[in-house]
PDB file of N, CA and C in Angstrom:
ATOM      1  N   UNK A   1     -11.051  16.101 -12.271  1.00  0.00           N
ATOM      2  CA  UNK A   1     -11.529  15.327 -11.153  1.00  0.00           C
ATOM      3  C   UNK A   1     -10.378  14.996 -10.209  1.00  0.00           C
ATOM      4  N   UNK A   2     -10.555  15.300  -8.568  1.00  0.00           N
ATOM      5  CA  UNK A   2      -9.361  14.880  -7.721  1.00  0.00           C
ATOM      6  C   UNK A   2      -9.862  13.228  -7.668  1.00  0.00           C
ATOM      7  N   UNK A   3      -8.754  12.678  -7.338  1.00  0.00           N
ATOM      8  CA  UNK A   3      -9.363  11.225  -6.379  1.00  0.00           C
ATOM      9  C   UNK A   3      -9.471  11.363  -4.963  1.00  0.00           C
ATOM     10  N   UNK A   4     -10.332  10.396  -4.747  1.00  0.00           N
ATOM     11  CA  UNK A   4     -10.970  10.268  -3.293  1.00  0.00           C
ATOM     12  C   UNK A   4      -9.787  10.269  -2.421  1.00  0.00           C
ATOM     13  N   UNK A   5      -9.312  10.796  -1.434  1.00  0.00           N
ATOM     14  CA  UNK A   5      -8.801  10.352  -0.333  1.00  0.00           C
ATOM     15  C   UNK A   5      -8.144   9.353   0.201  1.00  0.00           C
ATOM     16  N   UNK A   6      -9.551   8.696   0.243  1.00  0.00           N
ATOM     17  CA  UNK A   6      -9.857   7.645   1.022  1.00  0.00           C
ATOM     18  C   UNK A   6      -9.687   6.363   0.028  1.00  0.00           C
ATOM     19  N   UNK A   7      -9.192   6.513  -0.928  1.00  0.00           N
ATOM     20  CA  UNK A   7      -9.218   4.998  -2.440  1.00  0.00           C
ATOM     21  C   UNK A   7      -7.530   5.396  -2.809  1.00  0.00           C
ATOM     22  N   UNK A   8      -7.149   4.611  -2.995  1.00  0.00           N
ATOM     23  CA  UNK A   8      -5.739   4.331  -3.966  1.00  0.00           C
ATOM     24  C   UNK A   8      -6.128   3.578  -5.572  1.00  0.00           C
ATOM     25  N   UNK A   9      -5.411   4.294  -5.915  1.00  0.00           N
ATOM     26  CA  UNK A   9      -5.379   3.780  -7.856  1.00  0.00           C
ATOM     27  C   UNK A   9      -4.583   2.265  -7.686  1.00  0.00           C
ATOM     28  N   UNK A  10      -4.898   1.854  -8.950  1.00  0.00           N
ATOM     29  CA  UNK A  10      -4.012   0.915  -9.101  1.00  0.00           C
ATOM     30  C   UNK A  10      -1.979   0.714  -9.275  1.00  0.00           C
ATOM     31  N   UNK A  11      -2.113   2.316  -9.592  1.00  0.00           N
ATOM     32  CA  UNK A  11      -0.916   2.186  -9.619  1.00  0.00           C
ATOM     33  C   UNK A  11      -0.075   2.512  -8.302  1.00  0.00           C
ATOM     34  N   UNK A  12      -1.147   3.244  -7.418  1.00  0.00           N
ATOM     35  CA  UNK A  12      -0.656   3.544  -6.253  1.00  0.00           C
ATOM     36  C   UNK A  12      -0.573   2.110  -5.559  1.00  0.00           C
ATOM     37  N   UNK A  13      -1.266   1.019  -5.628  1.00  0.00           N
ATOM     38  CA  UNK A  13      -1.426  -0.144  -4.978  1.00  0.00           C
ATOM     39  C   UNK A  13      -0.015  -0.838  -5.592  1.00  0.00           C
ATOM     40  N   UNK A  14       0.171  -0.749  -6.526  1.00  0.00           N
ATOM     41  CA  UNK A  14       1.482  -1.693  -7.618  1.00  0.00           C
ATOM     42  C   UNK A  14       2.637  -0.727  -6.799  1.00  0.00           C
ATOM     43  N   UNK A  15       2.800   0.105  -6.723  1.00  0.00           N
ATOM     44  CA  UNK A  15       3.971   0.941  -5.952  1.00  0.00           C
ATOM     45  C   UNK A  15       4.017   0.953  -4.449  1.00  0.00           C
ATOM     46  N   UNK A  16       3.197   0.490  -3.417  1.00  0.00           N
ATOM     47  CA  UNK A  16       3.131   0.357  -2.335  1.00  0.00           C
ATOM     48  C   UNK A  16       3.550  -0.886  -2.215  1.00  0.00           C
ATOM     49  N   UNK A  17       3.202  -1.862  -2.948  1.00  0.00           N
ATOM     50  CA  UNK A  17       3.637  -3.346  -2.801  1.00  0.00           C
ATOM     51  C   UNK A  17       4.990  -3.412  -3.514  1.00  0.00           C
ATOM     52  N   UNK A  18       5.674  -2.663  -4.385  1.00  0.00           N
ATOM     53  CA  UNK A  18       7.060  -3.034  -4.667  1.00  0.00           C
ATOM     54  C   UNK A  18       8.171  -2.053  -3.710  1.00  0.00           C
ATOM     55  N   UNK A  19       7.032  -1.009  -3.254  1.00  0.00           N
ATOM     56  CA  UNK A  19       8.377  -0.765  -2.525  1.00  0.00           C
ATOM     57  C   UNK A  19       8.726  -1.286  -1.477  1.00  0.00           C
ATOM     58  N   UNK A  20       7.931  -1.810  -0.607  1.00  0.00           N
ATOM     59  CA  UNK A  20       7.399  -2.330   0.604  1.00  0.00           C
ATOM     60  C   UNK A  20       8.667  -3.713   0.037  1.00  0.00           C
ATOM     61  N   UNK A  21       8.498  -4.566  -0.911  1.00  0.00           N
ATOM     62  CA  UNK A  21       8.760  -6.134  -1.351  1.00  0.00           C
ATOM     63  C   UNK A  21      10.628  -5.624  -1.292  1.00  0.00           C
ATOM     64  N   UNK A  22      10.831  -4.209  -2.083  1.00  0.00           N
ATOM     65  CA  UNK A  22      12.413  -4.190  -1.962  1.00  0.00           C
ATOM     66  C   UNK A  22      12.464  -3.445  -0.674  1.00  0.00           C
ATOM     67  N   UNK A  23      11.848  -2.828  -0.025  1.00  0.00           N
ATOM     68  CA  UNK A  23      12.591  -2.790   1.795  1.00  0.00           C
ATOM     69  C   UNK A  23      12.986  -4.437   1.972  1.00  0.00           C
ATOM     70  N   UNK A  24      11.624  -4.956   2.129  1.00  0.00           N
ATOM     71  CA  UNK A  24      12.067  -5.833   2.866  1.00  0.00           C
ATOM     72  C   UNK A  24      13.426  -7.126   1.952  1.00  0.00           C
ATOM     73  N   UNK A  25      13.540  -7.079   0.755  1.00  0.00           N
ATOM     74  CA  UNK A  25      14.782  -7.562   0.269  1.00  0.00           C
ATOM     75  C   UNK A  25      16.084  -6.891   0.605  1.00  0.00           C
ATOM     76  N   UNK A  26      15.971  -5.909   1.347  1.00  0.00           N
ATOM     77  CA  UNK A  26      17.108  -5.103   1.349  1.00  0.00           C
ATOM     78  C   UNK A  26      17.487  -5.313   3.106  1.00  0.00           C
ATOM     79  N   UNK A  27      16.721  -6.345   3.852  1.00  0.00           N
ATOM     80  CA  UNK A  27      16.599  -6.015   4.871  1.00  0.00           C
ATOM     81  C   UNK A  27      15.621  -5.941   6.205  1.00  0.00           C
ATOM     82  N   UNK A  28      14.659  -5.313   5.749  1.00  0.00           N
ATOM     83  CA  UNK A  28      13.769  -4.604   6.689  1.00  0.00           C
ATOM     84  C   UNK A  28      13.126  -5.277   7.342  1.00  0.00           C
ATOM     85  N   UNK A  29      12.659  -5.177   8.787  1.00  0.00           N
ATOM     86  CA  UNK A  29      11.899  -6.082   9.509  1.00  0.00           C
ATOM     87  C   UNK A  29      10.438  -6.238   8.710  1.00  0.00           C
ATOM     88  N   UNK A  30       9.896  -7.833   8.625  1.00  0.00           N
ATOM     89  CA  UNK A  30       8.739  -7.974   8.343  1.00  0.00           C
ATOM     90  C   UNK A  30       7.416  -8.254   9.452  1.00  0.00           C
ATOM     91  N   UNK A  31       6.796  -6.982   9.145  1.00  0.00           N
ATOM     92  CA  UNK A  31       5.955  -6.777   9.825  1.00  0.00           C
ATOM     93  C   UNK A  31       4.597  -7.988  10.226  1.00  0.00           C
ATOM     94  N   UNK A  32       4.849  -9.053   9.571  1.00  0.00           N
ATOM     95  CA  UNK A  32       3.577  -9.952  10.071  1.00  0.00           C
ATOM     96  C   UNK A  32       3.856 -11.267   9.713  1.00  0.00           C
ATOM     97  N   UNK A  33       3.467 -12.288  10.893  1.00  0.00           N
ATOM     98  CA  UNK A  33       4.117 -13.578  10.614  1.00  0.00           C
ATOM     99  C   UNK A  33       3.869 -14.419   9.511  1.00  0.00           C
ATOM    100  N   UNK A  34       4.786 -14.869   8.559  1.00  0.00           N
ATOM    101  CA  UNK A  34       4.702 -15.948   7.436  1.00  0.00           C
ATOM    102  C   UNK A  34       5.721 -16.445   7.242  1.00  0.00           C
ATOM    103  N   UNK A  35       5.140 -17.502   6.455  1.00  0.00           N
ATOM    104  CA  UNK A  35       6.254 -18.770   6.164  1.00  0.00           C
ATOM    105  C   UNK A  35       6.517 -18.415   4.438  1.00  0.00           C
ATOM    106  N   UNK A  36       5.992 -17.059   4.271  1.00  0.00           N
ATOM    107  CA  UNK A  36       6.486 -16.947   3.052  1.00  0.00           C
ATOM    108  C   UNK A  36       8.251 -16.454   2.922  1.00  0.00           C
ATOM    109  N   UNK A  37       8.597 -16.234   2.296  1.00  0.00           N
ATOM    110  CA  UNK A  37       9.848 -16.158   1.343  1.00  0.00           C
ATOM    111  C   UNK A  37      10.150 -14.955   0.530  1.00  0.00           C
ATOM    112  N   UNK A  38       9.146 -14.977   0.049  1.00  0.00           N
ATOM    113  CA  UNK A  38       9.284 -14.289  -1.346  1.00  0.00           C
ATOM    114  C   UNK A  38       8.787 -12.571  -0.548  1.00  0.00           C
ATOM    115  N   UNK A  39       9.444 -11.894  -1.066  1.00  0.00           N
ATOM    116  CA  UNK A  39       9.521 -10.041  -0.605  1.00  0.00           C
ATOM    117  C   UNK A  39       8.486  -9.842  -1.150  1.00  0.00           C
ATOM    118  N   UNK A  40       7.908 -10.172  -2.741  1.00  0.00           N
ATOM    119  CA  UNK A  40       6.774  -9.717  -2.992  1.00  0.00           C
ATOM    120  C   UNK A  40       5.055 -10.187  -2.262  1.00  0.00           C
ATOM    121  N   UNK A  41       5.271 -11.614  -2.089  1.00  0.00           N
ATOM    122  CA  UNK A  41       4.076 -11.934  -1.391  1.00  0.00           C
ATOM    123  C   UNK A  41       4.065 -11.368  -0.024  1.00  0.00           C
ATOM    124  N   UNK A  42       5.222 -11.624   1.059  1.00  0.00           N
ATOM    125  CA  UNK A  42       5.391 -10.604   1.613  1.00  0.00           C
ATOM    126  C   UNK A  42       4.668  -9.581   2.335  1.00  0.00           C
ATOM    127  N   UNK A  43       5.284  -8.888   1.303  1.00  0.00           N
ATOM    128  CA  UNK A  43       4.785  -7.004   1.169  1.00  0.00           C
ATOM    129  C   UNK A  43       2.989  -6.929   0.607  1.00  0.00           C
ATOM    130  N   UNK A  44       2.659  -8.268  -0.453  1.00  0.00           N
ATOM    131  CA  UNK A  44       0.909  -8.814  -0.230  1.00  0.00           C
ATOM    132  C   UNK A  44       0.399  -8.657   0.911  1.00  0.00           C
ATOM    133  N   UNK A  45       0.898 -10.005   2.230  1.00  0.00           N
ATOM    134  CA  UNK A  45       0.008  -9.612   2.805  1.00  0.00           C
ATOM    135  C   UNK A  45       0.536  -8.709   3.783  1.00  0.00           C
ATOM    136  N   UNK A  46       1.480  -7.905   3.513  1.00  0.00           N
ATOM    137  CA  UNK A  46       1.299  -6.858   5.039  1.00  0.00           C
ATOM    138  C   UNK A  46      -0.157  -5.510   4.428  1.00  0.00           C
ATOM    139  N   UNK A  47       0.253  -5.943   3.266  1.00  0.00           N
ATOM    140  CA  UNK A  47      -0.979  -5.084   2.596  1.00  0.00           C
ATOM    141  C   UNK A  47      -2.576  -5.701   3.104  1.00  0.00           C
ATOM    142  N   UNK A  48      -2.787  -6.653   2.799  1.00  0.00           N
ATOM    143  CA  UNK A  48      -3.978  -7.488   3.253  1.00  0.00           C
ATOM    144  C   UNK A  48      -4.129  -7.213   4.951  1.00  0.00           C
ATOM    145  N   UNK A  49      -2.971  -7.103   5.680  1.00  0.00           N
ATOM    146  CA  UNK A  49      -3.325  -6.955   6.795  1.00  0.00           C
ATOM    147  C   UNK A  49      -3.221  -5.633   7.374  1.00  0.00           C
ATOM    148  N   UNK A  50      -3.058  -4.793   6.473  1.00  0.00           N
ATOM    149  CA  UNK A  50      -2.835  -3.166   6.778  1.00  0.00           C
ATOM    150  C   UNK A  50      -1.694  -2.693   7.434  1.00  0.00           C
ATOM    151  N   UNK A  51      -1.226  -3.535   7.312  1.00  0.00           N
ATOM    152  CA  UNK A  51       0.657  -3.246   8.759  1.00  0.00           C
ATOM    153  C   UNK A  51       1.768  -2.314   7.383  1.00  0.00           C
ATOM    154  N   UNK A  52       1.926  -1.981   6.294  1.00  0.00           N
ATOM    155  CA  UNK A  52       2.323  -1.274   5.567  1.00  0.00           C
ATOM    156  C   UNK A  52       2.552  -0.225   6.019  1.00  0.00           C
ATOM    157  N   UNK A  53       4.278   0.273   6.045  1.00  0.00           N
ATOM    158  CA  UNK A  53       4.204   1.357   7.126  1.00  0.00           C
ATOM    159  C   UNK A  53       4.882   2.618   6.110  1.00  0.00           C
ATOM    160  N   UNK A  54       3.735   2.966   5.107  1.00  0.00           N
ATOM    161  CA  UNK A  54       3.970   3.800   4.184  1.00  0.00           C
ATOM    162  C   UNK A  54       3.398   4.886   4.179  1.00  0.00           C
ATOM    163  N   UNK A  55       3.737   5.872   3.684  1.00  0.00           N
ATOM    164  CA  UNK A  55       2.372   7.185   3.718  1.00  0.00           C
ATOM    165  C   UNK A  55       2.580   7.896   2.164  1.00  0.00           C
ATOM    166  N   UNK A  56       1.263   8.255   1.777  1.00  0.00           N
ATOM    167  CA  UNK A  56       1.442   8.126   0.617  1.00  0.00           C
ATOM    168  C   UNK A  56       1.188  10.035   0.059  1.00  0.00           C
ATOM    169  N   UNK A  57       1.576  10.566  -0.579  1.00  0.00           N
ATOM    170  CA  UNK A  57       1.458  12.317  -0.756  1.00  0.00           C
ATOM    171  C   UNK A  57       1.532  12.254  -1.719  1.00  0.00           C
ATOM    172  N   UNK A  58      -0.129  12.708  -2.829  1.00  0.00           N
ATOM    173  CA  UNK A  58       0.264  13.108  -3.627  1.00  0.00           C
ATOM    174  C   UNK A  58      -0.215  14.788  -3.872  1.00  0.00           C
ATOM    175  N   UNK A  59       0.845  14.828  -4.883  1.00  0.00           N
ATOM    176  CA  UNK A  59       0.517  16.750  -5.447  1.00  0.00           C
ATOM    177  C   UNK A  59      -0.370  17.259  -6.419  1.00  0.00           C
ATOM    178  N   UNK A  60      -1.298  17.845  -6.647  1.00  0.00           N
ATOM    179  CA  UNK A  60      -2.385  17.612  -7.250  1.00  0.00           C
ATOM    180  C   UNK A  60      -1.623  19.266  -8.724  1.00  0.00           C
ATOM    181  N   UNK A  61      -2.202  18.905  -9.651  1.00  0.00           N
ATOM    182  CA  UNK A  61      -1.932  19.734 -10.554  1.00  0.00           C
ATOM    183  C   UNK A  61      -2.163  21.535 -10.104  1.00  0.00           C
ATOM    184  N   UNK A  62      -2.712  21.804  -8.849  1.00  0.00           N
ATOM    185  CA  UNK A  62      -2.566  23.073  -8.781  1.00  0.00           C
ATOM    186  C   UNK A  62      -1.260  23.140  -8.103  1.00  0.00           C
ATOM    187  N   UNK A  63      -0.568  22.540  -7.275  1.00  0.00           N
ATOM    188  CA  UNK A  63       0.457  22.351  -6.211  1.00  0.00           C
ATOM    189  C   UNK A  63       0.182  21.696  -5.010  1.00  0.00           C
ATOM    190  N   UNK A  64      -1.156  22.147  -4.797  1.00  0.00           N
ATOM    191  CA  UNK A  64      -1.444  21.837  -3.489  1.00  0.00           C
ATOM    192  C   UNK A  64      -1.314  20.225  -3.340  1.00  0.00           C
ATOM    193  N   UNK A  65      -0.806  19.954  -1.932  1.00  0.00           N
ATOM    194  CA  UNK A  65      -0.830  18.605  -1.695  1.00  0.00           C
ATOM    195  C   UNK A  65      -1.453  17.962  -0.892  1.00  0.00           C
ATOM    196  N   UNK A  66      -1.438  16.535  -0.659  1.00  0.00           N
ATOM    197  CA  UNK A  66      -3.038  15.616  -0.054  1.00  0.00           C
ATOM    198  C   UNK A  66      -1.576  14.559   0.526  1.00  0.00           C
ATOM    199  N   UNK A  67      -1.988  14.204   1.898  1.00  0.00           N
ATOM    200  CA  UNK A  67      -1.794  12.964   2.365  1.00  0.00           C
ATOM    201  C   UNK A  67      -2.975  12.097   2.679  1.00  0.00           C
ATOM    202  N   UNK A  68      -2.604  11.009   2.424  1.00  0.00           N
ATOM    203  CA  UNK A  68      -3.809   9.822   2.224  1.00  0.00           C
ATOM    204  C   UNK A  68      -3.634   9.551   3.409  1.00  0.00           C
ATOM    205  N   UNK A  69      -4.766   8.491   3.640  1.00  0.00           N
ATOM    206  CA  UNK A  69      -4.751   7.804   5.238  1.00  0.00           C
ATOM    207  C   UNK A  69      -4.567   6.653   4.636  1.00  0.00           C
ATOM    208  N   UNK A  70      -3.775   5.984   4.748  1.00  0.00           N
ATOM    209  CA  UNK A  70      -3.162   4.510   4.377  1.00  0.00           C
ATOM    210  C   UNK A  70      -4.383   3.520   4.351  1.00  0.00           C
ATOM    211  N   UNK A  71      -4.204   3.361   6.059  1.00  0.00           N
ATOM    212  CA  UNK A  71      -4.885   2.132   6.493  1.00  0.00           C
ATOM    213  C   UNK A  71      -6.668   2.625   5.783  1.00  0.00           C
ATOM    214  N   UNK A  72      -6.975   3.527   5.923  1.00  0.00           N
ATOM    215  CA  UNK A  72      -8.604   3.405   5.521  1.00  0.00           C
ATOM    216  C   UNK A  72      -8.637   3.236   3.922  1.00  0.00           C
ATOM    217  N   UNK A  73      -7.701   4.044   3.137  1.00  0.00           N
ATOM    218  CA  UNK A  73      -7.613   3.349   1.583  1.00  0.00           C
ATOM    219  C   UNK A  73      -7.196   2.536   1.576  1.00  0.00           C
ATOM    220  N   UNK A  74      -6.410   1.432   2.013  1.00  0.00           N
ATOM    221  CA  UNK A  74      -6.524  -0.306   2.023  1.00  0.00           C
ATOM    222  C   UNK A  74      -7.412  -0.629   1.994  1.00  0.00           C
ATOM    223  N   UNK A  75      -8.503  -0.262   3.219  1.00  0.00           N
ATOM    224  CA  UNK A  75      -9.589  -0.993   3.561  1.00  0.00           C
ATOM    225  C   UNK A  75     -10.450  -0.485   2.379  1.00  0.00           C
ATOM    226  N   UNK A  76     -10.496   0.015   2.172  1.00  0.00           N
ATOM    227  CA  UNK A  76     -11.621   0.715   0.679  1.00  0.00           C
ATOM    228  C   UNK A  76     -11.188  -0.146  -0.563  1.00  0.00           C
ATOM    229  N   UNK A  77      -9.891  -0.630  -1.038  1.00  0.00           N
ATOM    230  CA  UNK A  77      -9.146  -1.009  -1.841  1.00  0.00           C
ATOM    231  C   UNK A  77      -9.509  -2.393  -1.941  1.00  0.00           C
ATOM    232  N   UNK A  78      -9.087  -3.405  -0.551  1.00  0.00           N
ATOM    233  CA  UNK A  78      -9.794  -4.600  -0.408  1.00  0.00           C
ATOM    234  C   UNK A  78     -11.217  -5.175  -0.430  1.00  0.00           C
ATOM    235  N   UNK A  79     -12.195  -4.295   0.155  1.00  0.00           N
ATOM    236  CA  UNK A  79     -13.393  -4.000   0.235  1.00  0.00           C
ATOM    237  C   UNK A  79     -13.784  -4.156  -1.305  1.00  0.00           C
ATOM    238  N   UNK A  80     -13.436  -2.930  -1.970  1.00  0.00           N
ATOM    239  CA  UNK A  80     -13.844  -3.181  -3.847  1.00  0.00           C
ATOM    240  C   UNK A  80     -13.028  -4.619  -4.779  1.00  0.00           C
ATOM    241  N   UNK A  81     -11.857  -4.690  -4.273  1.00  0.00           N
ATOM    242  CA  UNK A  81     -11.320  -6.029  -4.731  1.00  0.00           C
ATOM    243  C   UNK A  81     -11.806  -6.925  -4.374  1.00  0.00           C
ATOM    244  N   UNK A  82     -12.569  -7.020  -3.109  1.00  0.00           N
ATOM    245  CA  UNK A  82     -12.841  -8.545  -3.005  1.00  0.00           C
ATOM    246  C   UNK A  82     -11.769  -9.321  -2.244  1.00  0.00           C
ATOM    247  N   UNK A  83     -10.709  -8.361  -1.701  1.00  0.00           N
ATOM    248  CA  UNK A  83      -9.761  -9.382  -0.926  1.00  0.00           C
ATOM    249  C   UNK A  83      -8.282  -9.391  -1.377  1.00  0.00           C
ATOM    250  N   UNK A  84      -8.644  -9.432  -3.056  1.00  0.00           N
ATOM    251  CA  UNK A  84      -7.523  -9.562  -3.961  1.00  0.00           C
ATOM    252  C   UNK A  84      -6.384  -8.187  -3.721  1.00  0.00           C
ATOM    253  N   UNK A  85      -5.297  -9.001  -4.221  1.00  0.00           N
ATOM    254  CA  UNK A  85      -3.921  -7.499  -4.690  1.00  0.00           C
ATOM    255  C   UNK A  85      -3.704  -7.614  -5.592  1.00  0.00           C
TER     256      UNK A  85
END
């Protein structure tokens, strides 16, 4: 079975939010206004607000490879969560 496109796994969601949490510890402009602190909440809600400026490729067991559309698997991601990360 491929995965959808358009959905991120959980582990793809746990790896978008830590890498996103060490850019921005290392530095990186944060993309959306808060009074948070912390790199990991952070990199939460740039996720919650879709501003995550990641792209995600994966290689599927024949070789062939898939780029995701970010912003619409967020929205699919939040949508089934309920909001949650």
């Amino acid at each position: 079975m491929i995965w959808p496109e358009d959905r991120l796994t959980r582990f793809e969601v746990a790896r978008i939010i830590s890498a996103r949490a060490l850019q921005i510890s290392f530095g990186a402009p944060v993309l959306v206004k808060t009074k948070e602190t912390d790199p990991i909440n952070i990199a939460k809600e740039e996720f919650k607000k879709k501003m995550i400026p990641v792209t995600i490729k994966r290689t599927l067991p024949n070789g062939e490879v898939i780029f995701v559309s970010i912003k619409k698997a967020i929205e699919n991601w939040l949508e089934e969560n309920k909001g949650e990360v």
